[in-house]
C-alpha atoms as a PDB file:
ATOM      1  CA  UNK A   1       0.000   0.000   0.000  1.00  0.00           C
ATOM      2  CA  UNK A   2       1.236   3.464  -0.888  1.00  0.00           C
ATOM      3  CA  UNK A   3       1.950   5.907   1.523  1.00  0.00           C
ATOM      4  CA  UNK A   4      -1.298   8.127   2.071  1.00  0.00           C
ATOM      5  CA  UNK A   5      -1.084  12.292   1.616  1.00  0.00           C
ATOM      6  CA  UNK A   6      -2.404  14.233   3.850  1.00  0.00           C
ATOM      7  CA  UNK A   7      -3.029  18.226   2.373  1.00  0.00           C
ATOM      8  CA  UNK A   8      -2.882  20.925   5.242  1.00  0.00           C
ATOM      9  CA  UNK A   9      -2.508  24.698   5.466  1.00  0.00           C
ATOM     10  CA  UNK A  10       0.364  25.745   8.327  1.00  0.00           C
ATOM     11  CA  UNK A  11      -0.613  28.667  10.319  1.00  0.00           C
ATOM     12  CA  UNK A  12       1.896  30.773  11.379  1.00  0.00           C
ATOM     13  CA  UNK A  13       2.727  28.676  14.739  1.00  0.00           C
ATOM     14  CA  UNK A  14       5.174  25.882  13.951  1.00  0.00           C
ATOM     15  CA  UNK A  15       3.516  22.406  14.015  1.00  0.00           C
ATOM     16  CA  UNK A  16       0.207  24.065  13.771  1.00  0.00           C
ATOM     17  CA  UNK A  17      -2.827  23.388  11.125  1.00  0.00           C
ATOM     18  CA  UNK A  18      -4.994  27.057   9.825  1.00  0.00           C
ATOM     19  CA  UNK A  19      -7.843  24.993   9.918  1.00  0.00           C
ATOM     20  CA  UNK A  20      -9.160  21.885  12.318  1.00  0.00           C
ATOM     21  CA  UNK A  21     -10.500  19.561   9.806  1.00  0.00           C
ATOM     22  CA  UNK A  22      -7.621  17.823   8.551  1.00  0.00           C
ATOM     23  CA  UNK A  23      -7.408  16.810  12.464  1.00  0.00           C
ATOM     24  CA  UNK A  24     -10.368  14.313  11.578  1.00  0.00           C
ATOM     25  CA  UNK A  25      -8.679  12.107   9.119  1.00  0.00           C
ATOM     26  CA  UNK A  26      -5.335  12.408  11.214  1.00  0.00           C
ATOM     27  CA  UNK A  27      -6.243  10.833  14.235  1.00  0.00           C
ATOM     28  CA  UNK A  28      -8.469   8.321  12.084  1.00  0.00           C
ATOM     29  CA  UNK A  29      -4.944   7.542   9.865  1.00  0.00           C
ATOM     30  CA  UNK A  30      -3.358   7.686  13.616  1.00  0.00           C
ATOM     31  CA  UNK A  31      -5.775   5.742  14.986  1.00  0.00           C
ATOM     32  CA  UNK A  32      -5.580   2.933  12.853  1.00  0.00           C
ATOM     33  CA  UNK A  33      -1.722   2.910  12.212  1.00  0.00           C
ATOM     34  CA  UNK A  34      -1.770   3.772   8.828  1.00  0.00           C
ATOM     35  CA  UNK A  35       1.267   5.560   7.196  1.00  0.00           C
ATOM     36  CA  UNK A  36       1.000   9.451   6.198  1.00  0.00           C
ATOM     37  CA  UNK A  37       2.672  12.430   5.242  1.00  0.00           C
ATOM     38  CA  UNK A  38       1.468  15.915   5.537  1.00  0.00           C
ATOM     39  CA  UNK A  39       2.178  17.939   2.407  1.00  0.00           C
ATOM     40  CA  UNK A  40       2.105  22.099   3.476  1.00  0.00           C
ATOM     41  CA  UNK A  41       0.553  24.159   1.302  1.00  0.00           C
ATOM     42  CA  UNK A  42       0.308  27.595   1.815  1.00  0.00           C
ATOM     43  CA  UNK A  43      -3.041  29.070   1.337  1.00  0.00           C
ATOM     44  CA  UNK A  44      -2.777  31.584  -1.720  1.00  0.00           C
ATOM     45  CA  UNK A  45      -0.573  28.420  -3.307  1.00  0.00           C
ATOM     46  CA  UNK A  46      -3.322  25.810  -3.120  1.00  0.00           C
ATOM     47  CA  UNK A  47      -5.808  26.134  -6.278  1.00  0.00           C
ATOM     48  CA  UNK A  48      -2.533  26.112  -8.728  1.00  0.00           C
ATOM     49  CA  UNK A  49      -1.285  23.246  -6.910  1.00  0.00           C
ATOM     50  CA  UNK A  50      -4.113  20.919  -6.937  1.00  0.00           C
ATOM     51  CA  UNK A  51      -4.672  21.673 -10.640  1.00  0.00           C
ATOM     52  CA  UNK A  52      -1.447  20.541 -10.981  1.00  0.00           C
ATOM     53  CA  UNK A  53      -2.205  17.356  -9.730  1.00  0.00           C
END
């Protein structure tokens, strides 16, 4: 199984996420033991990024 991406804003406080619902799916992929990374993307960044994808 591939490693699972998790997409979150960073606030201005290090190790912080702008906005609390990326915390669901975190402690559910914590939860369950399942492998992540957390890809930072700043705000004014993400609609060019995800088209990207």
């Amino acid at each position: 199984m591939s490693q699972v991406i998790l997409y979150d804003i960073p606030s201005k406080e290090p190790k912080t996420c702008w906005s609390l619902n990326p915390w669901k799916p975190r402690l559910i992929l914590n939860y369950k033991g399942i492998d992540y990374k957390t890809e930072w993307v700043e705000y004014p960044d993400l609609a060019p990024y995800f088209k990207s994808l």
